[in-house]
Protein backbone atom coordinates (compact mmCIF):
# COMPACT_ATOMS: atom_id res chain seq x y z
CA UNK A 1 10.75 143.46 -23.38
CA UNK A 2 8.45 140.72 -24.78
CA UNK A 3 10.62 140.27 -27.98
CA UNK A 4 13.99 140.05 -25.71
CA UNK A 5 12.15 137.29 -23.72
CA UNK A 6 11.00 135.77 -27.12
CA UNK A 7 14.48 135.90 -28.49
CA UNK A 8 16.09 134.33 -25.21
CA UNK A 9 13.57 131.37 -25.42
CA UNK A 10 14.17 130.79 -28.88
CA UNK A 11 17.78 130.92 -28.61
CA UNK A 12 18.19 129.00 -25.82
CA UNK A 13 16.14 125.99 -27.21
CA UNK A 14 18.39 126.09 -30.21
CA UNK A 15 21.57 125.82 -28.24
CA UNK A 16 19.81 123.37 -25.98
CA UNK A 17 18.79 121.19 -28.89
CA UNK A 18 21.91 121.82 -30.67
CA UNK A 19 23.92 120.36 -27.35
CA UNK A 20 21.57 117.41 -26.77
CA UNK A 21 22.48 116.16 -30.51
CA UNK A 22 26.14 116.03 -29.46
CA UNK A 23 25.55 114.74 -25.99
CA UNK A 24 27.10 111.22 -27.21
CA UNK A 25 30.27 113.23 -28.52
CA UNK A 26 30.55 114.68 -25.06
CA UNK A 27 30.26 111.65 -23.32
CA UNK A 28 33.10 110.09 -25.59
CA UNK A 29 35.50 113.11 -24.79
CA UNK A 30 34.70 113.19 -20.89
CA UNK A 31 35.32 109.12 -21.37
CA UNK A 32 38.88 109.73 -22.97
CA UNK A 33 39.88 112.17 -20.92
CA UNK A 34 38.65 115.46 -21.02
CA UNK A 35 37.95 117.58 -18.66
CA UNK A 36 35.03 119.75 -18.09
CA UNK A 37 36.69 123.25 -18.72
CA UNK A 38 37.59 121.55 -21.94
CA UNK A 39 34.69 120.56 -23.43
CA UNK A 40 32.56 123.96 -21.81
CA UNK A 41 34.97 125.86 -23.83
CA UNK A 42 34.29 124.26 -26.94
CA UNK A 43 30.52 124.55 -26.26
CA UNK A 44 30.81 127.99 -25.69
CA UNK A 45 32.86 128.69 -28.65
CA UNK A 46 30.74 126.69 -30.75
CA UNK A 47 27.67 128.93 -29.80
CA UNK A 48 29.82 132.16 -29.66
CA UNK A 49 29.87 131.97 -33.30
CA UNK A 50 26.46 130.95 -34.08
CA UNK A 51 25.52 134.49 -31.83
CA UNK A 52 28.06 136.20 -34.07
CA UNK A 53 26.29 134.73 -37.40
CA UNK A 54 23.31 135.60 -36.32
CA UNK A 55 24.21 139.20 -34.66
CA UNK A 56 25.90 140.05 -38.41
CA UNK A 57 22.57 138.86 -40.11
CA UNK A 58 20.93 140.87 -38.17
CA UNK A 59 22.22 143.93 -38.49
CA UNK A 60 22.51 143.26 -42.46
CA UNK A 61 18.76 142.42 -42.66
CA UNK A 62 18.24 145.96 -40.65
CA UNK A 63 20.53 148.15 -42.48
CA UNK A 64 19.05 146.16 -45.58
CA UNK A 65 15.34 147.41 -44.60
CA UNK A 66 15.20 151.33 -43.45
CA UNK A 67 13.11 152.25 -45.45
CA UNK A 68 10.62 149.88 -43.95
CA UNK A 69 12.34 150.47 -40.37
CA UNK A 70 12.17 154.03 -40.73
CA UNK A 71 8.59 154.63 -41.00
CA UNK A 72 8.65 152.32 -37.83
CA UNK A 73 10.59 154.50 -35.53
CA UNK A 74 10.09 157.56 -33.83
CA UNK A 75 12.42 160.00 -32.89
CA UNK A 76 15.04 157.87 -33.77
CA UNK A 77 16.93 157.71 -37.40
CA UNK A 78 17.13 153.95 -38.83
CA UNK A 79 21.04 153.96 -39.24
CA UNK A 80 21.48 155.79 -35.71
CA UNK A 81 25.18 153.81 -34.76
CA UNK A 82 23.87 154.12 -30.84
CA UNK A 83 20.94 152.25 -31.07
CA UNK A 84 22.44 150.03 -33.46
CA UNK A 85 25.07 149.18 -31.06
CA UNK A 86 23.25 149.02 -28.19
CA UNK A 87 20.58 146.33 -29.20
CA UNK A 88 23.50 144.50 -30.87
CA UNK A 89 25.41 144.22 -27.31
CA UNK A 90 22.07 143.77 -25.63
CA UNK A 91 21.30 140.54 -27.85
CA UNK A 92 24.41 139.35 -28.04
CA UNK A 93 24.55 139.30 -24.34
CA UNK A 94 21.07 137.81 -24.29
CA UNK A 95 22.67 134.98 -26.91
CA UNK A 96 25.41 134.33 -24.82
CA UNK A 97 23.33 134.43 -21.41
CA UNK A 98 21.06 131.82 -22.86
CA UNK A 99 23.63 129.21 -23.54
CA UNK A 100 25.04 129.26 -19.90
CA UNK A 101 22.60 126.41 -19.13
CA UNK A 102 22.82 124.14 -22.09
CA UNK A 103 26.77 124.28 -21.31
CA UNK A 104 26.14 123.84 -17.67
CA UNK A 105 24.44 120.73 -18.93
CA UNK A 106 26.84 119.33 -21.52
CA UNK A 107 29.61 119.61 -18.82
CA UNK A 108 28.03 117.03 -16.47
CA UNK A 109 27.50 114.38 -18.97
CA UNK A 110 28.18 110.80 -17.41
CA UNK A 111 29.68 109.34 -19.64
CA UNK A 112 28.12 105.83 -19.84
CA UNK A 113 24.50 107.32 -19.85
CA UNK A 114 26.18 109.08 -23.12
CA UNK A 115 27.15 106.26 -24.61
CA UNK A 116 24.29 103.96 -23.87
CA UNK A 117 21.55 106.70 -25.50
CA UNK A 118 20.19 105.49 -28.79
């Protein structure tokens, strides 16, 4: 449970951090016209395939080390598909949980506070 917590904080301040760098961009699309379902989608898109980058590296880098994995586990075989797919839906979700604020965020951008940062 402590490395699911660990993982949500660490994703969440790199979709955070990620938004914040775009918050002028935001501000400029609200400011021509878009609305906020507009520019939430594109957040969450955006991060939807960071999660998927990351969920495919993932499971390469543990298929890629069972030997080392399977003196690790117990009672459980290192390419067991269950497992596999339930921590990969279980992070993913995680992921995807974590950037619900950051997007909550980028959607109320005012726009001249966006445009008058830096």
């Amino acid at each position: 449970m402590l490395s699911l917590a660990l993982a949500a904080i660490g994703i969440y301040g790199v979709m955070a951090y990620s938004i914040l760098q775009r918050t002028k961009e935001f501000g400029i699309r609200i400011a021509l016209g878009a609305n906020r379902g507009t520019i939430a989608a594109l957040v969450l898109g955006n991060s939807f395939r960071t999660v998927l980058v990351g969920v495919a590296a993932g499971l390469a880098g543990a298929l890629a080390l069972t030997q080392v994995l399977g003196a690790m586990l117990y009672e459980v075989q290192p390419h067991d598909p269950g497992v596999l797919g339930e921590v990969t839906a279980l992070l993913g979700g995680v992921a995807l949980a974590a950037t619900l604020i950051p997007v909550r965020r980028a959607t109320k951008v005012d726009p001249m506070v966006a445009l008058r940062c830096e």
